[in-house]
Protein backbone atom coordinates (compact mmCIF):
# COMPACT_ATOMS: atom_id res chain seq x y z
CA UNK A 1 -10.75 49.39 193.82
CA UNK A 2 -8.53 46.32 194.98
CA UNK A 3 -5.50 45.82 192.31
CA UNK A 4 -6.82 42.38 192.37
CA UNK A 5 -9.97 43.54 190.79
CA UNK A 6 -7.59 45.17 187.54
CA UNK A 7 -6.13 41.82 187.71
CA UNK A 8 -8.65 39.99 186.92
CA UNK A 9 -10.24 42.95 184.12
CA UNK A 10 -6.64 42.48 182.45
CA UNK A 11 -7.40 38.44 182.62
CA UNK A 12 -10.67 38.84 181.40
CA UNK A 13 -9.44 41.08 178.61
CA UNK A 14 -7.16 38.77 177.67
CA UNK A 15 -9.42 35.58 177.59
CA UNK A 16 -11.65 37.12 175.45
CA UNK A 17 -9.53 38.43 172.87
CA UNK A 18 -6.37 35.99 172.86
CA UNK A 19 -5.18 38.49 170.13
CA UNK A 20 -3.82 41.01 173.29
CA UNK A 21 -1.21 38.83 174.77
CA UNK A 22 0.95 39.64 171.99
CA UNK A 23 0.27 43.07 173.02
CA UNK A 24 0.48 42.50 177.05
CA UNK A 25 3.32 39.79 177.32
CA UNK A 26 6.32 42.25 176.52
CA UNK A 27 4.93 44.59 179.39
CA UNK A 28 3.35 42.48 181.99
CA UNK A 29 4.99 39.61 183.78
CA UNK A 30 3.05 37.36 186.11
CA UNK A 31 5.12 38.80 188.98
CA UNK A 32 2.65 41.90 187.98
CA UNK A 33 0.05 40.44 189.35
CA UNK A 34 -1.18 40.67 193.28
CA UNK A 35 -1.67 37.59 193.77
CA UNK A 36 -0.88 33.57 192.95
CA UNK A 37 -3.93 32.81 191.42
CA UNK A 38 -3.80 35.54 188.72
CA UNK A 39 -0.15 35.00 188.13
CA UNK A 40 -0.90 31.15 187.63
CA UNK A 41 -3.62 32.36 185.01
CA UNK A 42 -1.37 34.97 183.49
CA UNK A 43 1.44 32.17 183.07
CA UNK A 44 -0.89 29.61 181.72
CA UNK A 45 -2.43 32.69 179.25
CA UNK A 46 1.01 32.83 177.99
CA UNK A 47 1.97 29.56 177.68
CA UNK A 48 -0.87 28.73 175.57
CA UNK A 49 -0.46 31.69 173.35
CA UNK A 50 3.34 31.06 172.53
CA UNK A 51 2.70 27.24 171.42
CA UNK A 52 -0.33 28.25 169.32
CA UNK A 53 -3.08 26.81 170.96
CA UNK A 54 -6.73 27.91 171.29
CA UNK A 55 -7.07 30.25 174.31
CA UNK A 56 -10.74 28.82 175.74
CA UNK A 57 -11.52 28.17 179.59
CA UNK A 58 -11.10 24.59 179.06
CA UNK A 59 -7.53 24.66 177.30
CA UNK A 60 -6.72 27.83 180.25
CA UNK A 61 -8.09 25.54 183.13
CA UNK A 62 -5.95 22.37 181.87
CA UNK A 63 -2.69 24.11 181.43
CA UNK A 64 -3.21 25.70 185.16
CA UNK A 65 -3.51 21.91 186.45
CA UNK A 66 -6.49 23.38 187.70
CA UNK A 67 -9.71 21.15 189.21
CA UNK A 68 -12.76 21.69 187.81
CA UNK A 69 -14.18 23.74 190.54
CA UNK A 70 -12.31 27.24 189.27
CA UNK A 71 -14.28 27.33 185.94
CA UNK A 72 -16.71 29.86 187.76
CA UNK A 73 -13.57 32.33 188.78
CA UNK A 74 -12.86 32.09 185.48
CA UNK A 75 -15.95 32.79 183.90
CA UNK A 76 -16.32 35.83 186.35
CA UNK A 77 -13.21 37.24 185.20
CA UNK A 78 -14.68 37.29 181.75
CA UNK A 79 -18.51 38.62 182.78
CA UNK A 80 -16.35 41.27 184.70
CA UNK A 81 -13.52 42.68 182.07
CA UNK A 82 -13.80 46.16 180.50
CA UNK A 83 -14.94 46.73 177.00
CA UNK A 84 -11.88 45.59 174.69
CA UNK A 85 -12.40 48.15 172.38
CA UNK A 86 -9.68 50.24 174.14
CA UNK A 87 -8.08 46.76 175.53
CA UNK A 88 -4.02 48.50 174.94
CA UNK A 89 -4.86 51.77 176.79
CA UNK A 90 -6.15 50.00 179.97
CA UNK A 91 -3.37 47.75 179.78
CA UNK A 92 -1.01 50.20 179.87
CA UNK A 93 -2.51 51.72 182.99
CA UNK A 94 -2.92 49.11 184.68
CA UNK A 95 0.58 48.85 183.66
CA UNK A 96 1.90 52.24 185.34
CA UNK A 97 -0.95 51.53 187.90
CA UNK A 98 1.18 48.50 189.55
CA UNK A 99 4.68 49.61 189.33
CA UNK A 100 3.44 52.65 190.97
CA UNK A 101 3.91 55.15 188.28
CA UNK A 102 1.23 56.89 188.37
């Protein structure tokens, strides 16, 4: 599976439950990511979570100076993410999965 496929399970992860960028933040960085568009999301993820506001597509899409268009890679990142229920463990693979440390 293409690393940017993970990338975008870790963003969808992390739309739905806002709750796991405290979690992910201290051990992924946007440079993580494979490519510009997930690292723009990533940033924008993070952004939003450190000044308190509400983590939705529309708030994510507007702090990405994003057109309107991208709402449906955004939504697909979301239909596509893993089950949260063991959101940390996947993180941390994906984790050791990137920096090659597996």
């Amino acid at each position: 599976m293409p690393t940017t496929t993970y990338d975008a399970d870790i963003l969808g992860m992390l739309i739905i439950d806002p709750s796991l960028i405290r979690y992910a933040e201290p051990r992924i960085s946007p440079e993580d990511f494979a490519d510009r568009w997930h690292q723009s999301t990533y940033a924008a993820l993070i952004v939003l979570s450190r000044l308190g506001q509400q983590i939705d597509l529309y708030n994510l899409r507007r702090q990405m100076h994003a057109p309107d268009w991208i709402m449906p890679s955004l939504i697909n990142m979301i239909d596509a993410a893993p089950d949260c229920l063991h959101a940390e463990a996947i993180i941390d693979e994906w984790v050791r999965y990137v920096r090659g440390e597996q």
